[in-house]
N, C-alpha and C. Protein backbone atom coordinates (compact mmCIF):
# COMPACT_ATOMS: atom_id res chain seq x y z
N UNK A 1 113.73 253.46 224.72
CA UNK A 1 114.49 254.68 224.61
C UNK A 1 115.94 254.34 224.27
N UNK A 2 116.44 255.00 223.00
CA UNK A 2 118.17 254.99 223.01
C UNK A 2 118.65 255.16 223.63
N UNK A 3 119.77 254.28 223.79
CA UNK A 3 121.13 254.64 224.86
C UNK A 3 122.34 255.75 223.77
N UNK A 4 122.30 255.23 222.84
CA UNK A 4 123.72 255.27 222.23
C UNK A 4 123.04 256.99 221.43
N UNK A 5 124.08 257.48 221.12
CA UNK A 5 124.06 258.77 220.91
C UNK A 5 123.53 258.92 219.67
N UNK A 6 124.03 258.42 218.47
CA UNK A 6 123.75 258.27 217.52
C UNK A 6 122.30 257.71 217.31
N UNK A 7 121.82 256.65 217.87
CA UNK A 7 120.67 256.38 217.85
C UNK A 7 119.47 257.30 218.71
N UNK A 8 119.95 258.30 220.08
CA UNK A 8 119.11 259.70 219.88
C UNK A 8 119.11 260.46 218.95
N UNK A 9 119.95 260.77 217.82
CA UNK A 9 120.26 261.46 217.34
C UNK A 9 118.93 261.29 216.12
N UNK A 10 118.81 259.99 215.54
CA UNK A 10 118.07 259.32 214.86
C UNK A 10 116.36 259.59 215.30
N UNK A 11 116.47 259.22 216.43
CA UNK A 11 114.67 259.47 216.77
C UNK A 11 114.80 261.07 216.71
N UNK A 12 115.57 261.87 216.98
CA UNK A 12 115.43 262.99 216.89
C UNK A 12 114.65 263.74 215.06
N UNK A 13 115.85 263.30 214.60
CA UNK A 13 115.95 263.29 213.39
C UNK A 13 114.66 263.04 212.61
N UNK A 14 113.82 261.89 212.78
CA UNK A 14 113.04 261.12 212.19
C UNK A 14 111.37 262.10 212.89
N UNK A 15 111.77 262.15 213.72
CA UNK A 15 110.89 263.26 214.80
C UNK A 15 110.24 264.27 213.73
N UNK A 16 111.05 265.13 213.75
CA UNK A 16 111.38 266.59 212.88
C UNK A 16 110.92 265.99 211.54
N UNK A 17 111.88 264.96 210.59
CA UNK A 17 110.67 265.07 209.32
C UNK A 17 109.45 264.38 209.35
N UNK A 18 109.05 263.77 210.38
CA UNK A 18 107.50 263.14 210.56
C UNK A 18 106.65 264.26 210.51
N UNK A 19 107.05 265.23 210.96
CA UNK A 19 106.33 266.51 211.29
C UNK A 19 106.29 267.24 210.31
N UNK A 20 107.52 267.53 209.49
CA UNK A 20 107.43 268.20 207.98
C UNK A 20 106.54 267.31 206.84
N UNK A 21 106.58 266.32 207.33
CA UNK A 21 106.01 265.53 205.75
C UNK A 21 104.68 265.90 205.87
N UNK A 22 104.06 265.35 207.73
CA UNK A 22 102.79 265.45 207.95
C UNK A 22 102.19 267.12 207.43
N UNK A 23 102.98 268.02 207.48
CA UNK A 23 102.82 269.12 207.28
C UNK A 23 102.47 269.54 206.03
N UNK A 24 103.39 268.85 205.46
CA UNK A 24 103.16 268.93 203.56
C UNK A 24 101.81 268.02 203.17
N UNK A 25 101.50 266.60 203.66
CA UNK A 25 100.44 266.02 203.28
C UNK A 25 99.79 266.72 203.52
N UNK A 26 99.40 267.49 204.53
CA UNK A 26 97.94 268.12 205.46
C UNK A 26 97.57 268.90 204.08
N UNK A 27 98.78 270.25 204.05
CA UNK A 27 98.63 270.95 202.62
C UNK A 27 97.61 270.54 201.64
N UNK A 28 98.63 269.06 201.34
CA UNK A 28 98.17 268.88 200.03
C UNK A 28 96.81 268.58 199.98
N UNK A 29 96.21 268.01 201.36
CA UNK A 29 94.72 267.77 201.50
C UNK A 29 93.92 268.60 201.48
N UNK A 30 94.46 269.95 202.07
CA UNK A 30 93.89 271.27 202.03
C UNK A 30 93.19 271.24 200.48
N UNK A 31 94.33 271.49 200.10
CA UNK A 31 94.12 272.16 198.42
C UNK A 31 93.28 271.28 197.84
N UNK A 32 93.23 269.87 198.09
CA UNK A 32 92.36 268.91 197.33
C UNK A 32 91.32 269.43 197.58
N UNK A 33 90.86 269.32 198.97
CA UNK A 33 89.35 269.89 199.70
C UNK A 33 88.79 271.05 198.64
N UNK A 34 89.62 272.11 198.63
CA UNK A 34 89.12 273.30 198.40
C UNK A 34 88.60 273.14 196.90
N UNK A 35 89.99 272.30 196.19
CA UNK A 35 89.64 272.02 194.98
C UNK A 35 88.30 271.06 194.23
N UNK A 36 87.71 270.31 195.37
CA UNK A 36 86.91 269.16 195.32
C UNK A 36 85.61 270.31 195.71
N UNK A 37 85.16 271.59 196.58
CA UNK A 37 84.22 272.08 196.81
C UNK A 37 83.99 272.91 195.79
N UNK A 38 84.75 273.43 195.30
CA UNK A 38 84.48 274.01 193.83
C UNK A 38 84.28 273.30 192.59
N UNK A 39 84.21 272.63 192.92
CA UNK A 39 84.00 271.48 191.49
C UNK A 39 82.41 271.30 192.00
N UNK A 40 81.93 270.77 193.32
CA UNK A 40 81.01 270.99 193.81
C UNK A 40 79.82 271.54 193.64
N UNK A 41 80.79 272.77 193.83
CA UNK A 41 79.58 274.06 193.80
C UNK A 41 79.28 274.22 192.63
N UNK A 42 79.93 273.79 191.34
CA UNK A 42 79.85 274.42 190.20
C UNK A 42 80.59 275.25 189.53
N UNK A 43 81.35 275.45 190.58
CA UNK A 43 82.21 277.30 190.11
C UNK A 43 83.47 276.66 189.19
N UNK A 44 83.18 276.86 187.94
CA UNK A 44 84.30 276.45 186.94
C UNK A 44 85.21 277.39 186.85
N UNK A 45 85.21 278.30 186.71
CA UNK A 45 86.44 279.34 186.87
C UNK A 45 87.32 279.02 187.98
N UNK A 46 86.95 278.94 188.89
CA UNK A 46 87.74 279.13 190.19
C UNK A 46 88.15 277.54 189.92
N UNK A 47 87.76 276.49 190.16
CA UNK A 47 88.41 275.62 189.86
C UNK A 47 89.29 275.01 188.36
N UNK A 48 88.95 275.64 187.73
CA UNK A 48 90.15 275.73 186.42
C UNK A 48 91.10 276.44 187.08
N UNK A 49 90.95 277.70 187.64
CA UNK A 49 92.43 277.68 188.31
C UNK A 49 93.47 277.46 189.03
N UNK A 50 92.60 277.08 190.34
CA UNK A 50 93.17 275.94 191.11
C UNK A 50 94.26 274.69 190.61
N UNK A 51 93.24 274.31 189.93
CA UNK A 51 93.64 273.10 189.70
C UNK A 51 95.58 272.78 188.84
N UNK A 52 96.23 274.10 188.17
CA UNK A 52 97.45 273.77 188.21
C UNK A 52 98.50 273.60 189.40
N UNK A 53 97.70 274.55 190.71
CA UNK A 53 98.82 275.18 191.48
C UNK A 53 98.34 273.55 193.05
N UNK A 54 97.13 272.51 192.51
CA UNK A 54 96.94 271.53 193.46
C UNK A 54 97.87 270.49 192.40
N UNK A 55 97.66 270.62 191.18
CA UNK A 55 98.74 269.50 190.89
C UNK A 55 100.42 269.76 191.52
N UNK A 56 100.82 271.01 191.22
CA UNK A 56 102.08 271.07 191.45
C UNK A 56 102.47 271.06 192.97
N UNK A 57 101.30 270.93 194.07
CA UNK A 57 101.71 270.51 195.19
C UNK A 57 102.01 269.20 195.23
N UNK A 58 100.75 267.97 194.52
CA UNK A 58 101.10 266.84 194.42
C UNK A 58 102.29 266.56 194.02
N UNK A 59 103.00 267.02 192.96
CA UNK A 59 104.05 267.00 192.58
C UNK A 59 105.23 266.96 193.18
N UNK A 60 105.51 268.32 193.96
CA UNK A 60 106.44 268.74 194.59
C UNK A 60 106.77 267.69 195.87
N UNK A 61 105.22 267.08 196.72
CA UNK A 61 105.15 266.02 197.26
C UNK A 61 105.96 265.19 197.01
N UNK A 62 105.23 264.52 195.68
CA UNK A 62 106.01 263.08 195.26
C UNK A 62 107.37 263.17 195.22
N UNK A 63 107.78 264.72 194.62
CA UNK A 63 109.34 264.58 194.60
C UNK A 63 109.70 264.09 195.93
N UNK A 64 109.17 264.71 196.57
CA UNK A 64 109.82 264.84 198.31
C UNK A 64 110.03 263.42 199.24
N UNK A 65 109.19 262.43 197.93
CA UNK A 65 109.16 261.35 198.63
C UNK A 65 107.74 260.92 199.56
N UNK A 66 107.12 261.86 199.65
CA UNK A 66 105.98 261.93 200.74
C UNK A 66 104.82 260.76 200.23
N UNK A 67 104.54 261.11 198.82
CA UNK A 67 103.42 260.43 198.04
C UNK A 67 104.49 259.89 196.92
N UNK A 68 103.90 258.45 196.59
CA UNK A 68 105.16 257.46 195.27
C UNK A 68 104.15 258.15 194.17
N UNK A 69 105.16 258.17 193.06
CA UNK A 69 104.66 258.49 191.69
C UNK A 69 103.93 258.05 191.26
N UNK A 70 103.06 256.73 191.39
CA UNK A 70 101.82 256.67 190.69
C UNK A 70 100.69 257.39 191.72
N UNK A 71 101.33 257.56 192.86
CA UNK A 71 100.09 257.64 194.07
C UNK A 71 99.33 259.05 193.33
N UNK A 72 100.85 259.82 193.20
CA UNK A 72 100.54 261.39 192.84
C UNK A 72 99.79 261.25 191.63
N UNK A 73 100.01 260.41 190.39
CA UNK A 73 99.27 260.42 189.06
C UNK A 73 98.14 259.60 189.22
N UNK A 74 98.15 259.18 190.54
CA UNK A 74 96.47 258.72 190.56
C UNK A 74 95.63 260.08 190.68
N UNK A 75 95.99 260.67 191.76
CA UNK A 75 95.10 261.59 192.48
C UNK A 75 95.34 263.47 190.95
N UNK A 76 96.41 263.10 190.78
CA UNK A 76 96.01 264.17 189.65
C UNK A 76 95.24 263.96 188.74
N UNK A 77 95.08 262.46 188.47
CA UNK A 77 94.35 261.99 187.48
C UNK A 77 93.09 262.05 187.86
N UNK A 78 92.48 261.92 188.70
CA UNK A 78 91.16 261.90 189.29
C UNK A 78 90.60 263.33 189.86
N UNK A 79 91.50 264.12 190.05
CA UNK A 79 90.82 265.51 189.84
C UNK A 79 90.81 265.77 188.57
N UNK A 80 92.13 265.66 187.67
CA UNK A 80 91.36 266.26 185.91
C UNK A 80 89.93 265.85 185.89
N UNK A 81 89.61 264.49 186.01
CA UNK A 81 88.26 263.64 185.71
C UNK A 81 87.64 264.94 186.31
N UNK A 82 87.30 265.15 187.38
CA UNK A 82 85.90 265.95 187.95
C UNK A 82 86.45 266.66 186.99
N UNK A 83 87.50 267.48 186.85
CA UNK A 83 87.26 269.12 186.25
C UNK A 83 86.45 269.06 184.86
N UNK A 84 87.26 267.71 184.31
CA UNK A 84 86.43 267.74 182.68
C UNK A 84 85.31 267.32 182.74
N UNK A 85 84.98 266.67 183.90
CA UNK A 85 83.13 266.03 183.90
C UNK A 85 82.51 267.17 183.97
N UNK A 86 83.03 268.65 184.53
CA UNK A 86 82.03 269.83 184.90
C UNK A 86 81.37 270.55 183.38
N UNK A 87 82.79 270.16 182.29
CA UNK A 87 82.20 270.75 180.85
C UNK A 87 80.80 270.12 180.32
């Protein structure tokens, strides 16, 4: 445990965005999921549409620092794959 003020200040700090990031990854897993069961099921409509508003979470991610830039152009890259394997 910190003594020095500044260094509570820090676990505090670090606290709070552990919790936002985890918050944003969870998201972004969400949307993968949903996006990965529709590809699934078959349902091409619904996942053609999806699929801009799960990249631009990845995105918004990587900006954030959460996921590194290839991590994000892996995983966008590998959902295009399913979407175009469904044609």
């Amino acid at each position: 445990m910190p003594n020095i003020k500044s260094a509570k200040k820090r676990t505090l700090v670090i606290e709070k965005k552990t919790a936002q990031n985890k918050m944003i990854k969870s998201e972004v897993k969400t949307a993968i999921k949903k996006f990965t069961a529709a590809v699934d099921s078959g349902d091409k409509a619904s996942a053609t549409e999806m699929f801009p508003s799960v990249c631009s979470l990845i995105d918004s991610a990587a900006g954030k620092g959460i996921y590194k830039k290839n991590t994000a152009a892996n995983k966008k890259s590998g959902l295009a794959k399913k979407l175009n394997a469904m044609a």
